[in-house]
C-alpha atoms as a PDB file:
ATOM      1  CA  UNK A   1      29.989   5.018 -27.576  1.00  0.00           C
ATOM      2  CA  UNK A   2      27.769   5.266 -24.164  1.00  0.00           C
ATOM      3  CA  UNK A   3      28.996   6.487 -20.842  1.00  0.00           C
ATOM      4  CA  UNK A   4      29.518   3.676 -18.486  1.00  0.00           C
ATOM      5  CA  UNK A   5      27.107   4.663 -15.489  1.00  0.00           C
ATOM      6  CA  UNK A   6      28.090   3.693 -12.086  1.00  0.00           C
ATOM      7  CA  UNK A   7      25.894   2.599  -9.198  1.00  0.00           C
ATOM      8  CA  UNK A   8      26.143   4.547  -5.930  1.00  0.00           C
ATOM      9  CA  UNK A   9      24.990   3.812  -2.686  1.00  0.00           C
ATOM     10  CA  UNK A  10      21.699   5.990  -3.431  1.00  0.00           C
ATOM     11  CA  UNK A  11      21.106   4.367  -7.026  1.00  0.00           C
ATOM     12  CA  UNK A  12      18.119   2.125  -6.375  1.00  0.00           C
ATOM     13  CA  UNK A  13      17.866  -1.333  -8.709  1.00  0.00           C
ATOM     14  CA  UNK A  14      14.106  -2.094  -9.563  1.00  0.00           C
ATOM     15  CA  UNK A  15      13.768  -5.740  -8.982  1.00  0.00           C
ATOM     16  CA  UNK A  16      10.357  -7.566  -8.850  1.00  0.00           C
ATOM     17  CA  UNK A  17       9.743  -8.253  -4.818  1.00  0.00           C
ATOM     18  CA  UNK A  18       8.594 -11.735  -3.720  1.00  0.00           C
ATOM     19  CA  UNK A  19       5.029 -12.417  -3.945  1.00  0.00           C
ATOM     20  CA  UNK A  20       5.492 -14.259  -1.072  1.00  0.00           C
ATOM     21  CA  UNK A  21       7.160 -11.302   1.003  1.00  0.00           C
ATOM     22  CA  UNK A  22       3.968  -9.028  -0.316  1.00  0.00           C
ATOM     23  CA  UNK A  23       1.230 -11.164   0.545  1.00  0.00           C
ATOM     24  CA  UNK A  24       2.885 -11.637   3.772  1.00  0.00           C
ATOM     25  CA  UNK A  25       3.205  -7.986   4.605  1.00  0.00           C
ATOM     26  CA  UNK A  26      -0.538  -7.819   3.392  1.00  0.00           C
ATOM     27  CA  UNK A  27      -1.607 -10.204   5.470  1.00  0.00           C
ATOM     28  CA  UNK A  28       0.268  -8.023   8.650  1.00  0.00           C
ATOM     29  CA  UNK A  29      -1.371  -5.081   7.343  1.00  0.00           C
ATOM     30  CA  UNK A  30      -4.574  -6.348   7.416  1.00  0.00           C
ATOM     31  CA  UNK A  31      -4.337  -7.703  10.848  1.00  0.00           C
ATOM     32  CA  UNK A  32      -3.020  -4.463  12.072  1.00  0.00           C
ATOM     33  CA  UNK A  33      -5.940  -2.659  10.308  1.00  0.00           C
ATOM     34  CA  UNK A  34      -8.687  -5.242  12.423  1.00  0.00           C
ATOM     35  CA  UNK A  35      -6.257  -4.790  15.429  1.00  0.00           C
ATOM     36  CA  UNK A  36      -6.363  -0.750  15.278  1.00  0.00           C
ATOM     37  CA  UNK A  37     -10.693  -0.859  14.608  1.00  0.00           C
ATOM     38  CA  UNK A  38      -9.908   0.557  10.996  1.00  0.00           C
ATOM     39  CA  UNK A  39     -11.018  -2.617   9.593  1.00  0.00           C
ATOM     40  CA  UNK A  40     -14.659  -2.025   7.958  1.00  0.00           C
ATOM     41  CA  UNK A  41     -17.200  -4.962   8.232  1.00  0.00           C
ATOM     42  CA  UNK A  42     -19.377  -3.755   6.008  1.00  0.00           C
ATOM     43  CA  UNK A  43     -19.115  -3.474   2.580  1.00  0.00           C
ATOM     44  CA  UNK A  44     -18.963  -0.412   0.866  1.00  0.00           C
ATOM     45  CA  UNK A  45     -22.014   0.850  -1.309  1.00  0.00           C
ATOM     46  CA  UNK A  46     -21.332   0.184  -5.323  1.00  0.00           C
ATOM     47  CA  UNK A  47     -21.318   4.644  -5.622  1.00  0.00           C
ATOM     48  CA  UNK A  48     -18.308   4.111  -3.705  1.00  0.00           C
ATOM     49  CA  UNK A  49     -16.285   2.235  -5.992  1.00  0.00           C
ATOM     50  CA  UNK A  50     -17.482   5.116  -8.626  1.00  0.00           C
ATOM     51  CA  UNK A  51     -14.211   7.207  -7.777  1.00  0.00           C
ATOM     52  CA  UNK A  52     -12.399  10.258  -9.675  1.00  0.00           C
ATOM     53  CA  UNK A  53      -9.870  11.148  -6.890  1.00  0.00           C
ATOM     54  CA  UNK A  54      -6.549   9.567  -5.739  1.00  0.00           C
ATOM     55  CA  UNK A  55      -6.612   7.148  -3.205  1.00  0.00           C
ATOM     56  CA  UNK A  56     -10.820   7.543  -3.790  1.00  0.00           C
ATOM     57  CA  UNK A  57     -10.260  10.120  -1.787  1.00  0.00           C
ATOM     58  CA  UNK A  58     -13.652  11.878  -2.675  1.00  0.00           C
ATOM     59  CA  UNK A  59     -15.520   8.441  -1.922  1.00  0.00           C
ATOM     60  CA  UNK A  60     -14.176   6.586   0.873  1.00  0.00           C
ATOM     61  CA  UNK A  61     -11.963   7.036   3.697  1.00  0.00           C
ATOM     62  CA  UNK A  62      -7.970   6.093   3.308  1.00  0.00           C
ATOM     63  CA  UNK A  63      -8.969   3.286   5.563  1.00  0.00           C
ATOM     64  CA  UNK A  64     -11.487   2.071   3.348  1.00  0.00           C
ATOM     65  CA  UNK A  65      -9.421   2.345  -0.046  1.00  0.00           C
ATOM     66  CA  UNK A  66      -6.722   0.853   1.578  1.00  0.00           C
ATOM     67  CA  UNK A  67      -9.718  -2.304   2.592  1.00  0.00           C
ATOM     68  CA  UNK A  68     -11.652  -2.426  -0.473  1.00  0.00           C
ATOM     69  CA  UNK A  69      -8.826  -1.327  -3.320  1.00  0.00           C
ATOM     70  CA  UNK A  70      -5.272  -1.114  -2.091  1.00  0.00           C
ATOM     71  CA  UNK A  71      -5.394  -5.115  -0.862  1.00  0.00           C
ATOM     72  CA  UNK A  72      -7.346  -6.700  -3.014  1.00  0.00           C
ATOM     73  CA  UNK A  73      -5.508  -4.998  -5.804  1.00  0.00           C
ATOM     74  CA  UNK A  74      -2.164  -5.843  -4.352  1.00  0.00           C
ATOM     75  CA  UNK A  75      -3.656  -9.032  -4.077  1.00  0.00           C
ATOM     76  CA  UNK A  76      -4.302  -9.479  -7.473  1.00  0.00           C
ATOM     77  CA  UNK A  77      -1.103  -8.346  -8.821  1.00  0.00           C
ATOM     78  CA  UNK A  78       0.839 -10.897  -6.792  1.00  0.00           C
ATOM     79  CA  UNK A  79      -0.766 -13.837  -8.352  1.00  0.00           C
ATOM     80  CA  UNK A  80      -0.326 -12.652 -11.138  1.00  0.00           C
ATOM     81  CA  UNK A  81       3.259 -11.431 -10.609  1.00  0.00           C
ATOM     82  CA  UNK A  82       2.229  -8.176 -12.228  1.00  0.00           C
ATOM     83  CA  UNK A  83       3.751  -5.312  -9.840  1.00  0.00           C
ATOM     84  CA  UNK A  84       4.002  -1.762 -10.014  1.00  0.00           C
ATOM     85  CA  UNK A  85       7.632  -0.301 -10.058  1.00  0.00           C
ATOM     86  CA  UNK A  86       6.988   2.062  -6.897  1.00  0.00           C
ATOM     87  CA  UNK A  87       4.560   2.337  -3.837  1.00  0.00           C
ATOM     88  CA  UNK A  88       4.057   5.375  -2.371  1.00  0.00           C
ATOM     89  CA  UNK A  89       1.349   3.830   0.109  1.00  0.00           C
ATOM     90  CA  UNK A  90       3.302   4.643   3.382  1.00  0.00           C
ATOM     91  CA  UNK A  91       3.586   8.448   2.702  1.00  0.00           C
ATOM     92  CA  UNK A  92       0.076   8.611   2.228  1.00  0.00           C
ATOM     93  CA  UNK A  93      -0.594   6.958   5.211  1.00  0.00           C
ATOM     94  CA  UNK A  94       1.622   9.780   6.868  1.00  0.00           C
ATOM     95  CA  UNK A  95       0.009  12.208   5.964  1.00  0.00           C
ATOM     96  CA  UNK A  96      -3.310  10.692   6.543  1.00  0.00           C
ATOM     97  CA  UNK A  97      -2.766   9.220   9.858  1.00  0.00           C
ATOM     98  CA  UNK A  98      -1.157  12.646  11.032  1.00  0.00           C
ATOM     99  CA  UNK A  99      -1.623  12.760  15.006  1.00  0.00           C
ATOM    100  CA  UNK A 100      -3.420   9.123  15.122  1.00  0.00           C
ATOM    101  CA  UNK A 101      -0.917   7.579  17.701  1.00  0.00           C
ATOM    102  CA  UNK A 102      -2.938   4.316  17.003  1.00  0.00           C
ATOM    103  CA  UNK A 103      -1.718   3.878  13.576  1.00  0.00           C
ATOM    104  CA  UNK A 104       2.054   4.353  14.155  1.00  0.00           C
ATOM    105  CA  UNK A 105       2.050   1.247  13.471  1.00  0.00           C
ATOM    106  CA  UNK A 106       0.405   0.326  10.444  1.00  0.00           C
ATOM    107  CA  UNK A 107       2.517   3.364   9.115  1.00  0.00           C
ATOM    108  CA  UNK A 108       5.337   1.201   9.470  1.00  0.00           C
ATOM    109  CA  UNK A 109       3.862  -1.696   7.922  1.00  0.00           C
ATOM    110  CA  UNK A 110       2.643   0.410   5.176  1.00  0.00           C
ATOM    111  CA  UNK A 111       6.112   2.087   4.759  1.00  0.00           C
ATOM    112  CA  UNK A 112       7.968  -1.408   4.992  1.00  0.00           C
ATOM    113  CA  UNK A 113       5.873  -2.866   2.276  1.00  0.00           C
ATOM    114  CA  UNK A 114       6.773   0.717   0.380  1.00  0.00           C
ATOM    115  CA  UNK A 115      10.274  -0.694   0.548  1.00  0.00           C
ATOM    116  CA  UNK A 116       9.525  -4.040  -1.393  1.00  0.00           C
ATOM    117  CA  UNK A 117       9.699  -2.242  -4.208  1.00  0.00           C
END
């Protein structure tokens, strides 16, 4: 016979967010992105795209993967209702936007959508 197992407080269910909720929190990331100036109007060059890195980190800028992969990814995956279990996009951005007083905010945004999951 198995153990029953308990939830706590600090047990975390995984339940499928709202594709709603995450195209809406795109959509404020986005803006915040154009808001901030680390919103790219040109498009990147196809060697970019050519990444071995996390985050495409030897490629492009965080701003840029966040543009040209994180979005439209996360963009894809909600019409398709095809998530991930975690995001981890808001420590990145942390660490990344270390001493950038501008981007305290799409932190948050970044973190917020980390909790949708």
């Amino acid at each position: 016979m198995r153990p029953v197992r308990f939830l706590t407080h600090s047990s975390k269910i995984n339940c499928m967010p709202n594709s709603q909720a995450v195209l809406s929190k795109l959509e404020q990331i986005e803006t915040e992105m154009q808001h901030i100036k680390l919103w790219q109007e040109n498009l990147l060059g196809a060697e970019q795209y050519d990444f071995k890195a996390a985050f495409a980190g030897d490629t492009m800028s965080f701003p840029q993967w966040l543009q040209f992969i994180f979005i439209p990814n996360v963009k894809h995956a909600a019409a398709n209702e095809n998530f991930p279990l975690d995001s981890q996009v808001g420590i990145m951005a942390v660490r990344e936007f270390d001493g950038m007083d501008k981007a305290s905010g799409l932190i948050r945004l970044l973190s917020e959508f980390d909790a949708l999951f």
